[in-house]
N, C-alpha and C. Protein backbone atom coordinates (compact mmCIF):
# COMPACT_ATOMS: atom_id res chain seq x y z
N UNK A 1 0.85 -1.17 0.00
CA UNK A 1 0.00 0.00 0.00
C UNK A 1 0.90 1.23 0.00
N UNK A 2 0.42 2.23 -0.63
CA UNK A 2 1.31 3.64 -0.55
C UNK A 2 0.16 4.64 -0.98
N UNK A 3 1.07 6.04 -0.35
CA UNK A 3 0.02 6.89 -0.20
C UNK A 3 0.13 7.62 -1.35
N UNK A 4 -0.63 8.03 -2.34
CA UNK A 4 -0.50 8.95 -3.10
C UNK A 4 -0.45 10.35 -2.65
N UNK A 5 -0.04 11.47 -3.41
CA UNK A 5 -0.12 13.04 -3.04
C UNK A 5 -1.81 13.31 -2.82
N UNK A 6 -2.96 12.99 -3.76
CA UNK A 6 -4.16 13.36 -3.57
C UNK A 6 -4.75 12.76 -2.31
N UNK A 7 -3.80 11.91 -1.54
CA UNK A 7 -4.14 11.12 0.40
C UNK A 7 -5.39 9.95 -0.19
N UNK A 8 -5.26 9.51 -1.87
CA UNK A 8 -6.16 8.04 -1.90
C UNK A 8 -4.66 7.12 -1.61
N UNK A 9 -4.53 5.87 -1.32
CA UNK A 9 -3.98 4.52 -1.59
C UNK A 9 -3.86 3.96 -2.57
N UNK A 10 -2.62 3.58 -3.21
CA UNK A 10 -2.39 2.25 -4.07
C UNK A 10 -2.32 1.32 -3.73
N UNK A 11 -3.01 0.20 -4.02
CA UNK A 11 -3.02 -0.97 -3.13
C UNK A 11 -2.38 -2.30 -4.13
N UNK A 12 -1.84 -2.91 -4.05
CA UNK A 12 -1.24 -4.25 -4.91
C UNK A 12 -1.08 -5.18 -4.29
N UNK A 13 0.11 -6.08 -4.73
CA UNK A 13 0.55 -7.40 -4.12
C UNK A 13 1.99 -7.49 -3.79
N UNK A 14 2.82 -7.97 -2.89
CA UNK A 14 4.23 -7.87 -3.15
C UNK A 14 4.82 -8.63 -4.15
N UNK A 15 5.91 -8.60 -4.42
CA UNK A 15 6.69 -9.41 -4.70
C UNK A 15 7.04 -10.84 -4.61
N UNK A 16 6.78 -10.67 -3.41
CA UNK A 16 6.78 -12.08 -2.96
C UNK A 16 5.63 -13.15 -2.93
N UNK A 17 4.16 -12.41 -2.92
CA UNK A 17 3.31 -12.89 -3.15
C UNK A 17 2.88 -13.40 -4.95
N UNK A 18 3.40 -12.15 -5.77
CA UNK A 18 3.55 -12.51 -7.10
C UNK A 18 4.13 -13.72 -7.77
N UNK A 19 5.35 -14.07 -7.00
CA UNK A 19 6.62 -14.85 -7.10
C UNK A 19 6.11 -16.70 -6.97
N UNK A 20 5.30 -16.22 -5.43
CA UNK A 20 4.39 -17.52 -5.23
C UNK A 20 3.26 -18.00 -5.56
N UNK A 21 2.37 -17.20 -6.56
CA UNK A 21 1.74 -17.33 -7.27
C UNK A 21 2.01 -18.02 -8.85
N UNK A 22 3.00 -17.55 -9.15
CA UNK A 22 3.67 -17.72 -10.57
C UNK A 22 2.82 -16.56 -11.73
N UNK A 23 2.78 -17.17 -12.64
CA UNK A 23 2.69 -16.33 -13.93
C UNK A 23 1.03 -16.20 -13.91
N UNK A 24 0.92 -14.94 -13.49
CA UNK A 24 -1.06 -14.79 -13.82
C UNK A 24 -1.36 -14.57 -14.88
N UNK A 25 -2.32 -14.92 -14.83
CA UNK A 25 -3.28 -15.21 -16.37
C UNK A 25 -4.57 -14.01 -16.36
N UNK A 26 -4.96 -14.06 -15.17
CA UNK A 26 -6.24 -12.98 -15.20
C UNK A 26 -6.41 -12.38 -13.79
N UNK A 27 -6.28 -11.19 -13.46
CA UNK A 27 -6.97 -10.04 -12.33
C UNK A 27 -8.47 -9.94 -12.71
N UNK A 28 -9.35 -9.65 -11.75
CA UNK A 28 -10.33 -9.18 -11.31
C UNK A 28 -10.30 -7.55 -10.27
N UNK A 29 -10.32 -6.70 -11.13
CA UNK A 29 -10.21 -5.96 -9.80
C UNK A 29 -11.53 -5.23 -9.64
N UNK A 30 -12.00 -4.29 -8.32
CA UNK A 30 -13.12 -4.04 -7.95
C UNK A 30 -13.52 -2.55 -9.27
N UNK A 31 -14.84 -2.00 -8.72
CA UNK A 31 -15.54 -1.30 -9.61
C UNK A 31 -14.95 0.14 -8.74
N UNK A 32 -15.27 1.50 -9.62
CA UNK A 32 -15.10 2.68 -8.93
C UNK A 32 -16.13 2.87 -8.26
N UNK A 33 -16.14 3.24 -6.94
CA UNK A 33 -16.70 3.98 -6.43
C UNK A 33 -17.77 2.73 -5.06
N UNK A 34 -17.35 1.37 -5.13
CA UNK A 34 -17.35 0.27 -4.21
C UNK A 34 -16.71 0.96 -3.15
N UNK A 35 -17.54 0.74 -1.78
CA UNK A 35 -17.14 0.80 -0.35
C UNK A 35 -16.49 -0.35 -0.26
N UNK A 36 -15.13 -0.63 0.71
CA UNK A 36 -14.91 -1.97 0.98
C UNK A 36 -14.69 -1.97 2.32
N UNK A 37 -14.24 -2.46 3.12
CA UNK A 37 -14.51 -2.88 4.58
C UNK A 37 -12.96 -3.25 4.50
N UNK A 38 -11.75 -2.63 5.93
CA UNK A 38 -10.84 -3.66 6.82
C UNK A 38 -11.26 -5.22 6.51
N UNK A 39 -9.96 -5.53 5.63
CA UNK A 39 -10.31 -7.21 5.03
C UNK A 39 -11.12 -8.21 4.71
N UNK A 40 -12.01 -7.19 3.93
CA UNK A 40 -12.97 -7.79 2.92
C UNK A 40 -12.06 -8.19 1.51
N UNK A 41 -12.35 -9.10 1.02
CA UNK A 41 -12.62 -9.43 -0.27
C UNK A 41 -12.46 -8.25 -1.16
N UNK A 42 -11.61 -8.24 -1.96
CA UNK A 42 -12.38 -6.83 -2.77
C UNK A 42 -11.33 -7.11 -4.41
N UNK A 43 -10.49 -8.12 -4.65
CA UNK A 43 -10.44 -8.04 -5.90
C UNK A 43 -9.45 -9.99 -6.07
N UNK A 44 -9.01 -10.27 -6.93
CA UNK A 44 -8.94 -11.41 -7.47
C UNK A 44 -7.76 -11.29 -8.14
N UNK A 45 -6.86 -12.30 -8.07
CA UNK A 45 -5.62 -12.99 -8.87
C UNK A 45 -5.86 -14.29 -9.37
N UNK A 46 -5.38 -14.59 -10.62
CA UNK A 46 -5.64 -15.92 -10.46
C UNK A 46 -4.59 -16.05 -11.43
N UNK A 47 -3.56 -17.43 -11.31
CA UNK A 47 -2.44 -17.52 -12.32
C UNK A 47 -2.84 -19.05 -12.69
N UNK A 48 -1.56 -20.16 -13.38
CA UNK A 48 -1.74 -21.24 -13.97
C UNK A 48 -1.82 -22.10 -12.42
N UNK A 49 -1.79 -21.65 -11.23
CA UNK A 49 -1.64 -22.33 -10.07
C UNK A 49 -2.53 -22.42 -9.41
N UNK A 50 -3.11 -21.44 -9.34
CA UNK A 50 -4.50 -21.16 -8.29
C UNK A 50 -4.79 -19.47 -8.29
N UNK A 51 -6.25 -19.38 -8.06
CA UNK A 51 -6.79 -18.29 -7.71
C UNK A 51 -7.01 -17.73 -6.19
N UNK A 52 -6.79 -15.96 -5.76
CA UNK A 52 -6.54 -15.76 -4.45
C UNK A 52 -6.95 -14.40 -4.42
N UNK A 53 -8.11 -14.89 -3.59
CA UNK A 53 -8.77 -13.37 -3.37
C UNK A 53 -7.66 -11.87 -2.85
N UNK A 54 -7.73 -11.27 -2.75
CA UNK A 54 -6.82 -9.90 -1.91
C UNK A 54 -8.10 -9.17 -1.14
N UNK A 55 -7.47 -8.86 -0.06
CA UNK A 55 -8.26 -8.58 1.23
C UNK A 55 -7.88 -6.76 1.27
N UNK A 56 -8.54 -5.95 1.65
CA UNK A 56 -8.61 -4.56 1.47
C UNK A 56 -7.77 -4.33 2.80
N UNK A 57 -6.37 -3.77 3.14
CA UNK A 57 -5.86 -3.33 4.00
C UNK A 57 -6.25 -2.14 4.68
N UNK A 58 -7.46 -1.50 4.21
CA UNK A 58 -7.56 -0.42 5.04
C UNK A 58 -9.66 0.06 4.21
N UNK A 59 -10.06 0.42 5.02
CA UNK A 59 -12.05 0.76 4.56
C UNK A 59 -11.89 2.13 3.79
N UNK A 60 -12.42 1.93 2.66
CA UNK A 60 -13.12 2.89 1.92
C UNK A 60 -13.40 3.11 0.76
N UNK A 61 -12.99 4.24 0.09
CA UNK A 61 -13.75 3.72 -1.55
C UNK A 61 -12.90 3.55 -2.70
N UNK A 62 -13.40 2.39 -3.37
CA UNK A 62 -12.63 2.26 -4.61
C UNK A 62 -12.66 3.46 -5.57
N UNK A 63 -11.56 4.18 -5.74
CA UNK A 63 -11.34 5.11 -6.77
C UNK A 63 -10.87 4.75 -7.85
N UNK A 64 -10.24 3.64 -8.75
CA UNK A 64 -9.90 3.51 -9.97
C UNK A 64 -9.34 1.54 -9.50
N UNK A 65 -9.61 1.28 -10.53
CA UNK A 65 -9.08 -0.24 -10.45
C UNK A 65 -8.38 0.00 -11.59
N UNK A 66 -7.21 -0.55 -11.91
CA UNK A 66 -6.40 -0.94 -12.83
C UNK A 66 -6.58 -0.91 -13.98
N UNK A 67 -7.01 -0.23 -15.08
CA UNK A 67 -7.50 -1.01 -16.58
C UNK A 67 -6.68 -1.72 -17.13
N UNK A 68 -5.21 -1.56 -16.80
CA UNK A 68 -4.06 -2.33 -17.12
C UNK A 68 -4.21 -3.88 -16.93
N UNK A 69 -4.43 -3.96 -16.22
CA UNK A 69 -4.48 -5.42 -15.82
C UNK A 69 -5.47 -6.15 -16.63
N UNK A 70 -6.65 -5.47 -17.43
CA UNK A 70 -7.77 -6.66 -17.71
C UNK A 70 -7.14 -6.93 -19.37
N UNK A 71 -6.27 -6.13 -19.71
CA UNK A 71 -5.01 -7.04 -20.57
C UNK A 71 -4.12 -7.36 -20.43
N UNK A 72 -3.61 -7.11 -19.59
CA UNK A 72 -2.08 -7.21 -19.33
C UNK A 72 -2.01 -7.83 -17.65
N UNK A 73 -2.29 -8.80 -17.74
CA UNK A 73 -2.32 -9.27 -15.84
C UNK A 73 -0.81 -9.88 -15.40
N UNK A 74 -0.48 -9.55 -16.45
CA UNK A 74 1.43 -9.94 -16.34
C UNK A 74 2.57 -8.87 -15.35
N UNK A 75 1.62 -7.54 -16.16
CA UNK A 75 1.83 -6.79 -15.02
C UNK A 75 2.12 -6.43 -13.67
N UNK A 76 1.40 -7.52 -13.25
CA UNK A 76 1.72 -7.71 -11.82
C UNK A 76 3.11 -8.26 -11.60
N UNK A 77 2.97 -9.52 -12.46
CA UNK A 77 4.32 -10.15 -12.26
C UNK A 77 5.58 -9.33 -12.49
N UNK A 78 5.63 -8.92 -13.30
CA UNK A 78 6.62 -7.89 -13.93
C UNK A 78 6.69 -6.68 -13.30
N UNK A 79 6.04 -5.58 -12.98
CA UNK A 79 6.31 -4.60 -12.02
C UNK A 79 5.11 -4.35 -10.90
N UNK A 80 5.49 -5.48 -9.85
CA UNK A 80 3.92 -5.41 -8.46
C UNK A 80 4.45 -3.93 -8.31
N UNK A 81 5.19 -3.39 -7.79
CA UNK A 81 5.45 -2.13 -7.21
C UNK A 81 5.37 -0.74 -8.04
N UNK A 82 4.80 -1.08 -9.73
CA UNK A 82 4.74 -0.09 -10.55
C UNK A 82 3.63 0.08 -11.27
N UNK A 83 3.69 -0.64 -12.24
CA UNK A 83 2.67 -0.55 -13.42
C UNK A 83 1.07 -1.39 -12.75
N UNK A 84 1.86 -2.97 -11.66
CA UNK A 84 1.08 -3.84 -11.57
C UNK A 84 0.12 -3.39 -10.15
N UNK A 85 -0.22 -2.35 -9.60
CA UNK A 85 -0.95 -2.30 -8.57
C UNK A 85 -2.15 -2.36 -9.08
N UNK A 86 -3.64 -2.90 -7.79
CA UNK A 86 -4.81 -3.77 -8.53
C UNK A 86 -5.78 -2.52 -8.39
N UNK A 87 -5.74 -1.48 -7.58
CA UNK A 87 -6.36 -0.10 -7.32
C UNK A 87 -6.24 0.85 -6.00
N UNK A 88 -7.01 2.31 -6.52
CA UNK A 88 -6.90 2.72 -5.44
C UNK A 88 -7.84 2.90 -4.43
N UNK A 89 -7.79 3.18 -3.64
CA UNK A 89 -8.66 3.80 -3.27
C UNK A 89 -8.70 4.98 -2.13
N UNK A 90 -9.95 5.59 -2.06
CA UNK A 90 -9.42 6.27 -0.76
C UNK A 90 -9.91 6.23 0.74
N UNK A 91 -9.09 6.39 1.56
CA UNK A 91 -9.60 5.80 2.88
C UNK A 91 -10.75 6.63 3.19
N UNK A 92 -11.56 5.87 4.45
CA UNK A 92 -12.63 6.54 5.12
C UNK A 92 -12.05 7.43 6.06
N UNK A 93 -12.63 8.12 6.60
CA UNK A 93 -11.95 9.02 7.01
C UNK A 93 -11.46 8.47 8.54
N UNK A 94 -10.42 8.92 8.93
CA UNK A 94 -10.08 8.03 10.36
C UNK A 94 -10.04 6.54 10.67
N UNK A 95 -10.18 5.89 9.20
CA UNK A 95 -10.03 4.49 8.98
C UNK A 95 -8.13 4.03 9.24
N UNK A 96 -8.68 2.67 10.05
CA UNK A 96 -7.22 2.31 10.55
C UNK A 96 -6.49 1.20 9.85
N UNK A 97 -5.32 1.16 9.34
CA UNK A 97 -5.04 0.13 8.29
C UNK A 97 -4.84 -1.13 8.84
N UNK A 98 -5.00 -1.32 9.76
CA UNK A 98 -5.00 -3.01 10.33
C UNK A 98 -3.47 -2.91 10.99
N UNK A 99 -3.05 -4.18 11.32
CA UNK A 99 -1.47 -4.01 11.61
C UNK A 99 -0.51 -4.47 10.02
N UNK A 100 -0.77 -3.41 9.56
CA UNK A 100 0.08 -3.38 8.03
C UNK A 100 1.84 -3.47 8.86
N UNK A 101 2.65 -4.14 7.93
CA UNK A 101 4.27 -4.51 8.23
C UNK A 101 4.92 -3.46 7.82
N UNK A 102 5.77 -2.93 8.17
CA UNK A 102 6.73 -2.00 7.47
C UNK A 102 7.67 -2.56 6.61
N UNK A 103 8.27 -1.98 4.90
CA UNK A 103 8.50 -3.04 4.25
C UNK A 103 9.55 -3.52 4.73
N UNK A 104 10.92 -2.93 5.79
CA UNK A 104 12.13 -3.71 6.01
C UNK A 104 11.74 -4.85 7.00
N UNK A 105 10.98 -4.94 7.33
CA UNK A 105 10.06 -5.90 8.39
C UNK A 105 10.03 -6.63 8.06
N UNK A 106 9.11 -6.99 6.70
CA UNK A 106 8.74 -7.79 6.15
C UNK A 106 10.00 -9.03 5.29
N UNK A 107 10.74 -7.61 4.80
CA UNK A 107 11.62 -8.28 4.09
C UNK A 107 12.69 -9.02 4.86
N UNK A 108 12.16 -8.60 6.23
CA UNK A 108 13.25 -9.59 7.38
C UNK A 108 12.56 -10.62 7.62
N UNK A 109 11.42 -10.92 7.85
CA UNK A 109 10.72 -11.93 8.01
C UNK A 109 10.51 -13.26 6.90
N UNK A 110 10.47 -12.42 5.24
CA UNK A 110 10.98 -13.59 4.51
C UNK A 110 12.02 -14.09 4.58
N UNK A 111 12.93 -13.48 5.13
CA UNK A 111 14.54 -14.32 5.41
C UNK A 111 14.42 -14.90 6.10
N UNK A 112 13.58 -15.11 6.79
CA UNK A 112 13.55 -15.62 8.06
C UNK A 112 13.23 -17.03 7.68
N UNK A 113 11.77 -16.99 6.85
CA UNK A 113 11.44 -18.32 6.22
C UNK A 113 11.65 -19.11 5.54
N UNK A 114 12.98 -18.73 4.38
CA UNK A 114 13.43 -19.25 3.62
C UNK A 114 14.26 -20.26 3.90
């Protein structure tokens, strides 16, 4: 997740989640202007391996989903942190992002598992 200058969210997948997925074939992402709820459901991956919902890290409204993706769902694979994010949106107001990881955190914790 990252904040844009206009204070909506980009929301995607990491790297690492891309990686363990393998090569996607098709995104689903949500509609503009969908409320979503603290880890609801709110858009779809699916590669040659399996399909996997993505859960909304933080409540409020979908402002743009991806158009990139409903050709290009490779995208993800190829740049999660650029081209491949699934949408934005913007928070509710005083909405709390859950216990989101900070990314050196994270990236300590996959070392951890490997």
């Amino acid at each position: 997740m990252r904040t844009l200058p206009d204070g909506t969210v980009e929301i995607g997948i990491t790297d690492h989640a891309q990686h363990a997925l393998g090569d996607l074939v098709f995104v689903e992402v949500p509609e503009s202007g969908r409320t979503v709820a603290l880890g609801e459901p709110c858009a779809v991956v699916e590669s040659v391996k399996a399909a996997s919902d993505v859960y909304s890290p933080v409540a409020g409204e979908i402002t743009l989903g991806n158009p990139l993706l409903a050709t290009e769902p490779e995208a993800v694979n190829n740049d999660p942190y650029g081209t491949g994010w699934l949408m934005r949106l913007r928070p509710t107001k005083g909405a709390a992002s859950g216990e989101l990881m900070p990314a050196a955190e994270y990236q300590k914790l996959l070392l951890t598992e490997a």
